[in-house]
Protein backbone atom coordinates (compact mmCIF):
# COMPACT_ATOMS: atom_id res chain seq x y z
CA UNK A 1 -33.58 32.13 25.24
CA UNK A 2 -33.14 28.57 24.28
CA UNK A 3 -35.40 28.20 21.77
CA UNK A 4 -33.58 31.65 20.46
CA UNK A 5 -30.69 29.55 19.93
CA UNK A 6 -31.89 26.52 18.35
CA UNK A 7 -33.48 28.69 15.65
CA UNK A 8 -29.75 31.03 15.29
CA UNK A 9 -28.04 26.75 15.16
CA UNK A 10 -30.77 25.73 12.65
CA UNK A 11 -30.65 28.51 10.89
CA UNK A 12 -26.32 28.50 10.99
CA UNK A 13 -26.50 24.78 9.87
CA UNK A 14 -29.38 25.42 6.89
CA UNK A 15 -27.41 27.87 5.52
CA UNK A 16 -24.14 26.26 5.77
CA UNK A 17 -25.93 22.97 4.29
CA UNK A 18 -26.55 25.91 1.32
CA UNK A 19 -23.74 27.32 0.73
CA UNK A 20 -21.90 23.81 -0.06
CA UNK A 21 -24.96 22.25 -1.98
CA UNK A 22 -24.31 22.94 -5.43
CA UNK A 23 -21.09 21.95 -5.57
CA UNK A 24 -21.87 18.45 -3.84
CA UNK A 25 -24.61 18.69 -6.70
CA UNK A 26 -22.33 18.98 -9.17
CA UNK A 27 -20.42 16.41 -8.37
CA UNK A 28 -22.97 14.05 -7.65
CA UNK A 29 -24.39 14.51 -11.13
CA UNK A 30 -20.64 13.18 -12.41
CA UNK A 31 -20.58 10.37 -9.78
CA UNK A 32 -24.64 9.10 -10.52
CA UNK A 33 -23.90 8.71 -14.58
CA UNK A 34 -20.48 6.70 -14.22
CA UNK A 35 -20.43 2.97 -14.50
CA UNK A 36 -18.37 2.63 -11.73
CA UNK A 37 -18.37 3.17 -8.02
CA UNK A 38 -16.95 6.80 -7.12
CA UNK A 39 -16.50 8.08 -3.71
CA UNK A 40 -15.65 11.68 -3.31
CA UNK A 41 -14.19 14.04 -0.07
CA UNK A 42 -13.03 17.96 -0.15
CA UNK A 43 -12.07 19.87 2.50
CA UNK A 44 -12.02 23.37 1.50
CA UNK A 45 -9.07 25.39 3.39
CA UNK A 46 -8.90 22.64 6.66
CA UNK A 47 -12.99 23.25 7.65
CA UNK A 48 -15.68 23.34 5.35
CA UNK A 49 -16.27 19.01 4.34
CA UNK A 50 -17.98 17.47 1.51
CA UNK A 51 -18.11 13.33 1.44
CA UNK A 52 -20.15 11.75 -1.95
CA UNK A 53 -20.41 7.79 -1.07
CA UNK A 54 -18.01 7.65 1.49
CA UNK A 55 -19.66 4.83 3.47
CA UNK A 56 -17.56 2.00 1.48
CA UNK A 57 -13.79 0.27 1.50
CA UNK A 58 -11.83 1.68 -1.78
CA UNK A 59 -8.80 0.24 -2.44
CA UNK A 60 -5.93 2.75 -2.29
CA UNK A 61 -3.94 1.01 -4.63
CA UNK A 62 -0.21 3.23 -5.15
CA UNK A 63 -1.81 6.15 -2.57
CA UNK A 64 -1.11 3.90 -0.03
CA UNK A 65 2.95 5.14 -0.89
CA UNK A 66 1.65 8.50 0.61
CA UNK A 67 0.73 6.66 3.90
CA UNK A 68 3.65 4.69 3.91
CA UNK A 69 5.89 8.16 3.32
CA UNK A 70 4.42 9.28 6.69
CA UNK A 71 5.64 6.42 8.70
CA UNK A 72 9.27 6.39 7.01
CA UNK A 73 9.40 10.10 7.90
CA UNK A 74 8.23 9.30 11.55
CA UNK A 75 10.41 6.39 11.61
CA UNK A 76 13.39 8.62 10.59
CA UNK A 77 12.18 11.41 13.24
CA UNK A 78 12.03 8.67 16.31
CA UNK A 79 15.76 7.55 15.38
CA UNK A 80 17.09 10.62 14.44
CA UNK A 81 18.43 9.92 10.76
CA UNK A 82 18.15 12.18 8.23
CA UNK A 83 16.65 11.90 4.81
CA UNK A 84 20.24 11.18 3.28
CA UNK A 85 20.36 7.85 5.50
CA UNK A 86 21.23 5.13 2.76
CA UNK A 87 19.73 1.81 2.03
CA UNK A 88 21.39 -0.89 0.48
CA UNK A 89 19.78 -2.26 -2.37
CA UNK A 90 20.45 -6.33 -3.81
CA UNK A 91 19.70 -7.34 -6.51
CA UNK A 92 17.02 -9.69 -4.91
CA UNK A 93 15.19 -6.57 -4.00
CA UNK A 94 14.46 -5.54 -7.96
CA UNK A 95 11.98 -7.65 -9.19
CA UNK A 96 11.78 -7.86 -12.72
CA UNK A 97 7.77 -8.42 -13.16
CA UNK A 98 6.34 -5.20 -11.97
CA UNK A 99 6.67 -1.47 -12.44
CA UNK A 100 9.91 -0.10 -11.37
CA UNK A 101 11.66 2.61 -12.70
CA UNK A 102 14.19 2.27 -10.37
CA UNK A 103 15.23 -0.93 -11.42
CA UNK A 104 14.88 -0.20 -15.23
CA UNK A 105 18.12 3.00 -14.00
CA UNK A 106 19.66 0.21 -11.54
CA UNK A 107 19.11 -3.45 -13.00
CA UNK A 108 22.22 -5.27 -10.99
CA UNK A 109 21.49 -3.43 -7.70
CA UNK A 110 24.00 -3.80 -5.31
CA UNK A 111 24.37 -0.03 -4.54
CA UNK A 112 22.90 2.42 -1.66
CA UNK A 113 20.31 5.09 -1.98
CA UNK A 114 19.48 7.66 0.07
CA UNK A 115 15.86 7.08 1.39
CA UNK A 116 14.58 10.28 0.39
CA UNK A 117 15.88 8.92 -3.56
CA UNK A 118 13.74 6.15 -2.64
CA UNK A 119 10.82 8.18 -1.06
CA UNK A 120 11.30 10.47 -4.28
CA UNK A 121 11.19 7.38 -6.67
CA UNK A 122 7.39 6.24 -4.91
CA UNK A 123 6.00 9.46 -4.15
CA UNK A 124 6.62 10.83 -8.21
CA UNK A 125 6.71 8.14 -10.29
CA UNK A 126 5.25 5.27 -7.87
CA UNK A 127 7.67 2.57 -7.94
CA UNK A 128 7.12 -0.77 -6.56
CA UNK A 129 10.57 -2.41 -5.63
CA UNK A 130 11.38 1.46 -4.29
CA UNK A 131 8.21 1.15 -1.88
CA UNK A 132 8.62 -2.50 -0.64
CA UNK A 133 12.52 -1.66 -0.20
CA UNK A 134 11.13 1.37 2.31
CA UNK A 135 8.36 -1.43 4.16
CA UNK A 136 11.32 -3.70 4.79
CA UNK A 137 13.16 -0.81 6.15
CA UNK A 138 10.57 0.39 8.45
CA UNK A 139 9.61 -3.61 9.45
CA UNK A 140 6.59 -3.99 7.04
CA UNK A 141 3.13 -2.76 6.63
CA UNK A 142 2.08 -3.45 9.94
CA UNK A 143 4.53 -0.62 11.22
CA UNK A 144 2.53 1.70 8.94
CA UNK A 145 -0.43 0.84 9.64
CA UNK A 146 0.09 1.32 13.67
CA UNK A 147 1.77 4.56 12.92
CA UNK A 148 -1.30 6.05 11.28
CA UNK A 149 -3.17 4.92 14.25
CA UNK A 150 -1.19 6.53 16.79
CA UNK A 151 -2.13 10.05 14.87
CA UNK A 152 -5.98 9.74 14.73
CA UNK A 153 -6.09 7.91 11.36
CA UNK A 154 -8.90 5.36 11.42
CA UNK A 155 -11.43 3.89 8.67
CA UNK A 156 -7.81 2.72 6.11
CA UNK A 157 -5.80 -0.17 6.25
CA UNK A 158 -2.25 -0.97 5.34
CA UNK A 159 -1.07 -4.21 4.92
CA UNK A 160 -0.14 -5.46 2.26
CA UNK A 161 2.86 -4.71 0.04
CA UNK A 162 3.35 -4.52 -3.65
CA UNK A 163 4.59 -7.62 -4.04
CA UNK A 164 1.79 -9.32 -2.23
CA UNK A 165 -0.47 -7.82 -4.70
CA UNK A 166 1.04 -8.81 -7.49
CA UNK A 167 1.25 -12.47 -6.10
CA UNK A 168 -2.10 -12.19 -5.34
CA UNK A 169 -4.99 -9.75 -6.98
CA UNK A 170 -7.15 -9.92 -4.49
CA UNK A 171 -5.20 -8.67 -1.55
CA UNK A 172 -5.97 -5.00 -3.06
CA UNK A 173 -8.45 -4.74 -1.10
CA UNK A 174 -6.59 -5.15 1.78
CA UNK A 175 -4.94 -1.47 1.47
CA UNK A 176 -8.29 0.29 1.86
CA UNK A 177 -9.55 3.78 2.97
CA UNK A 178 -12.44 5.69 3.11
CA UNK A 179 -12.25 8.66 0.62
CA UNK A 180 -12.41 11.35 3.85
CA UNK A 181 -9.91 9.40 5.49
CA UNK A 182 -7.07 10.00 3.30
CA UNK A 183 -8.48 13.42 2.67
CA UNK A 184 -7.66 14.34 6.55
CA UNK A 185 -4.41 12.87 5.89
CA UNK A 186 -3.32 14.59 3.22
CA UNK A 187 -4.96 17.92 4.89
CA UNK A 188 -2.75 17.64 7.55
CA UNK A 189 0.44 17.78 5.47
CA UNK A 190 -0.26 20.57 3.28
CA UNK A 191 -1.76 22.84 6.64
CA UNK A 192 1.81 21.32 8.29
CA UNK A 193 0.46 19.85 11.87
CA UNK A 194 1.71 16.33 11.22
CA UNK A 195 3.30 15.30 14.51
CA UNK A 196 6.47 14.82 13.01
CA UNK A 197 9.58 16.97 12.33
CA UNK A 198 9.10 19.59 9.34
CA UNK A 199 12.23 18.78 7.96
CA UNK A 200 10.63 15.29 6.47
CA UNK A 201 6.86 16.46 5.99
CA UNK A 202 8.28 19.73 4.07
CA UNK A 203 10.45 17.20 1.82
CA UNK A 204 7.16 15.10 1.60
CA UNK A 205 5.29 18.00 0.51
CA UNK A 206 7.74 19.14 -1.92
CA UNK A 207 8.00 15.75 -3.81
CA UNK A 208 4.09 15.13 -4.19
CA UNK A 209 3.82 18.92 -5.40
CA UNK A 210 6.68 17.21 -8.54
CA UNK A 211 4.19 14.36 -8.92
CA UNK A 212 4.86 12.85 -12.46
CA UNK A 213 2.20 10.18 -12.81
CA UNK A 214 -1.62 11.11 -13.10
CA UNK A 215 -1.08 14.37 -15.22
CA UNK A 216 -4.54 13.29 -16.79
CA UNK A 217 -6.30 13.11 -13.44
CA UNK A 218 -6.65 15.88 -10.50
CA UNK A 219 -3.92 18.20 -12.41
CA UNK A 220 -5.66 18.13 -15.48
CA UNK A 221 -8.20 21.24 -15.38
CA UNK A 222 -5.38 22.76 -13.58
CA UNK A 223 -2.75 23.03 -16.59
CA UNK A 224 -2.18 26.83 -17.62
CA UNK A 225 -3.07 28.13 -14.64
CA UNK A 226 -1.35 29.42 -11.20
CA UNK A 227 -2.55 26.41 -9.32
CA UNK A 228 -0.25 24.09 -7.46
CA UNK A 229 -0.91 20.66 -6.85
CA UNK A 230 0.88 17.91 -5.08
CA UNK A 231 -0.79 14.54 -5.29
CA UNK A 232 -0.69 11.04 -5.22
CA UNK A 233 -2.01 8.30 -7.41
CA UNK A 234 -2.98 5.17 -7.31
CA UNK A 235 -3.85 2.67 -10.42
CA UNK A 236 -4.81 -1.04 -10.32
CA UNK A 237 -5.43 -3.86 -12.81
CA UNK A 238 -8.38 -5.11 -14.28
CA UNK A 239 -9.95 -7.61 -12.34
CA UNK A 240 -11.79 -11.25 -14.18
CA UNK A 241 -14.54 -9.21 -15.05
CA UNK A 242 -12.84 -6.72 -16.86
CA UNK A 243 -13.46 -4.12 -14.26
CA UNK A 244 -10.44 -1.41 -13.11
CA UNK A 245 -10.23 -2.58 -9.22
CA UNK A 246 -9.16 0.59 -8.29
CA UNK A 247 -8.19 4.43 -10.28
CA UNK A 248 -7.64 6.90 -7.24
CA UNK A 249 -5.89 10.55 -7.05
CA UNK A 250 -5.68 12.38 -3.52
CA UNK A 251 -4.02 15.74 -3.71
CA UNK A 252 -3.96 18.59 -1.92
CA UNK A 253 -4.81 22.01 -3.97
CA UNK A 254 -2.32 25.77 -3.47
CA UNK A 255 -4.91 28.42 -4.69
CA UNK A 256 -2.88 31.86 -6.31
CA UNK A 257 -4.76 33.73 -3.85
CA UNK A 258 -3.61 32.01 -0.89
CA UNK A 259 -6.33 29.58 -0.23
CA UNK A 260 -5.88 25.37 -0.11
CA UNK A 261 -8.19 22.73 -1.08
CA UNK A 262 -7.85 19.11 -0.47
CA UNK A 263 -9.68 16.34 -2.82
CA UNK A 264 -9.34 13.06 -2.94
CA UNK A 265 -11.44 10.94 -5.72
CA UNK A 266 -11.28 7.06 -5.49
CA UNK A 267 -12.74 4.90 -8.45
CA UNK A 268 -13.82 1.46 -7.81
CA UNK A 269 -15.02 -1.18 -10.32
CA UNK A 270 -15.09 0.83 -13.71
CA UNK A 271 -16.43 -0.47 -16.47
CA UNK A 272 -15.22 2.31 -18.59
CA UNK A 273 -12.04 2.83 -20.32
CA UNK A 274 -8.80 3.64 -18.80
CA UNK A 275 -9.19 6.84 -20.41
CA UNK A 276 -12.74 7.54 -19.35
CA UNK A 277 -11.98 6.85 -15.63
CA UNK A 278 -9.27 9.37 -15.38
CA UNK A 279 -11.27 11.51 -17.13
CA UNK A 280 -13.79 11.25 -13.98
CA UNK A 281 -11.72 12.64 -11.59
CA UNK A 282 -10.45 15.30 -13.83
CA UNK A 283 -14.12 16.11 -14.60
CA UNK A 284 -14.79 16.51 -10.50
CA UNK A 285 -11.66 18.41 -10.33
CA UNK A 286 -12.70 20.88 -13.04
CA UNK A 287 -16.11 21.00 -10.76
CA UNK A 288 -14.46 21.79 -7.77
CA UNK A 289 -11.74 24.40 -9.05
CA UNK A 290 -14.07 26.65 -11.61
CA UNK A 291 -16.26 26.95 -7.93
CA UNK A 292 -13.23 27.42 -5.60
CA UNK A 293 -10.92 29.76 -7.24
């Protein structure tokens, strides 16, 4: 009877090692000819997991927003304020040397935003000021960072805000994640069992599935069809060696017939054009969808 068993497991696992093998194949043949270090995780409708170099520390770069929207929104839930709570914004607050479009629409500050304005200015178009506004709000990184923890997130770190960064290149790497770690985060939002009221996750949801920034990446094999996609990006500078530190998408993926997908690509160290690395993910999302759909 046992030994019935192990040969019905083997036999279970074999073919489930099958059934997912060309597509890992595919994407591995992407991932092997790219000067640059890819790491790769689906999870097709909340089970079925495929990880390409996932052993490794990639910089999250402006996906880290999507972590940090998760603590705001639990933050929010534990005090009972709503998304229309307002923040107060100085002019201190918008600095002038990094990417904010919220400061370009608001250059004297001194007025108060609702914080899901703010949420809605880092989650679409990924502003800076907007997301270190929302850290001091919350009481910094480390408040993310535990928050995660608390829900089963391990192998990421949060710590350091945009305007650390910017002071300071290196500290990139100190926002980091596995590529299967965010993956399981962003699963959980788009299959809803985030312990934290629906009323912020289904705003959350909403605003990544209006994503305006990486139309060239994730979204891009997607255009003309009845896919929906809500994703986050993240984009870095070139480091001394003329190297991209980090290009990253993680999005979750609405199928027409009802199915999900969630794939998350992070880019570390590419030699290649700015062009060429978005181009990578959009390849492994072309991969992915022409097998899934």
């Amino acid at each position: 009877m046992k030994l019935l068993l192990l040969i019905i497991l083997y036999t279970f696992c074999t073919l489930s090692s099958q059934a997912t093998h060309p597509l890992q194949e595919q994407i591995q043949q992407i991932t092997a000819n790219t000067d640059a270090h890819v790491g790769v995780a689906l999870i097709i409708d909340g089970k079925d997991t495929i990880t390409i170099n996932n052993d490794d520390r990639y910089p999250l770069m402006s996906v880290m927003k999507y972590h940090q929207a998760l603590a705001v929104a639990h933050y929010l839930d534990k005090h009972h304020l709503p998304l229309s709570t307002s923040v107060f914004i100085r002019k201190e607050d918008l600095r002038p040397d990094t990417y904010s479009p919220l400061r370009d629409r608001y250059p004297e500050g001194n007025i108060s935003l609702p914080i899901s304005k703010l949420l809605t200015y880092t989650l679409q178009l990924s502003d800076n000021n907007a997301c270190d506004i929302l850290f001091d709000y919350i009481g910094g990184t480390e408040e993310t960072d535990k928050y995660l923890r608390t829900i089963g997130c391990d192998q990421f770190a949060v710590t350091a805000t945009e305007d650390d960064m910017h002071k300071n290149l290196a500290l990139c790497y100190n926002n980091w994640s596995t590529p299967l770690s965010t993956a399981r985060l962003m699963d959980r939002l788009a299959a809803e069992t985030l312990p934290i009221d629906t009323s912020y996750t289904h705003f959350i949801r909403e605003t990544l599935l209006d994503c305006q920034t990486g139309k060239a990446r994730l979204p891009f094999p997607l255009q003309g069809t009845e896919t929906r996609i809500g994703h986050k990006t993240g984009t870095s500078d070139q480091n001394e060696q003329g190297e991209w530190i980090g290009i990253n998408d993680a999005g979750f993926i609405l199928l027409p017939n009802g199915k999900r997908y969630t794939l998350v690509v992070f880019v570390k160290h590419s030699k290649l054009s700015f062009e060429a690395t978005e181009r990578v993910i959009a390849d492994i999302s072309a991969v992915v969808f022409r097998t899934l759909h």
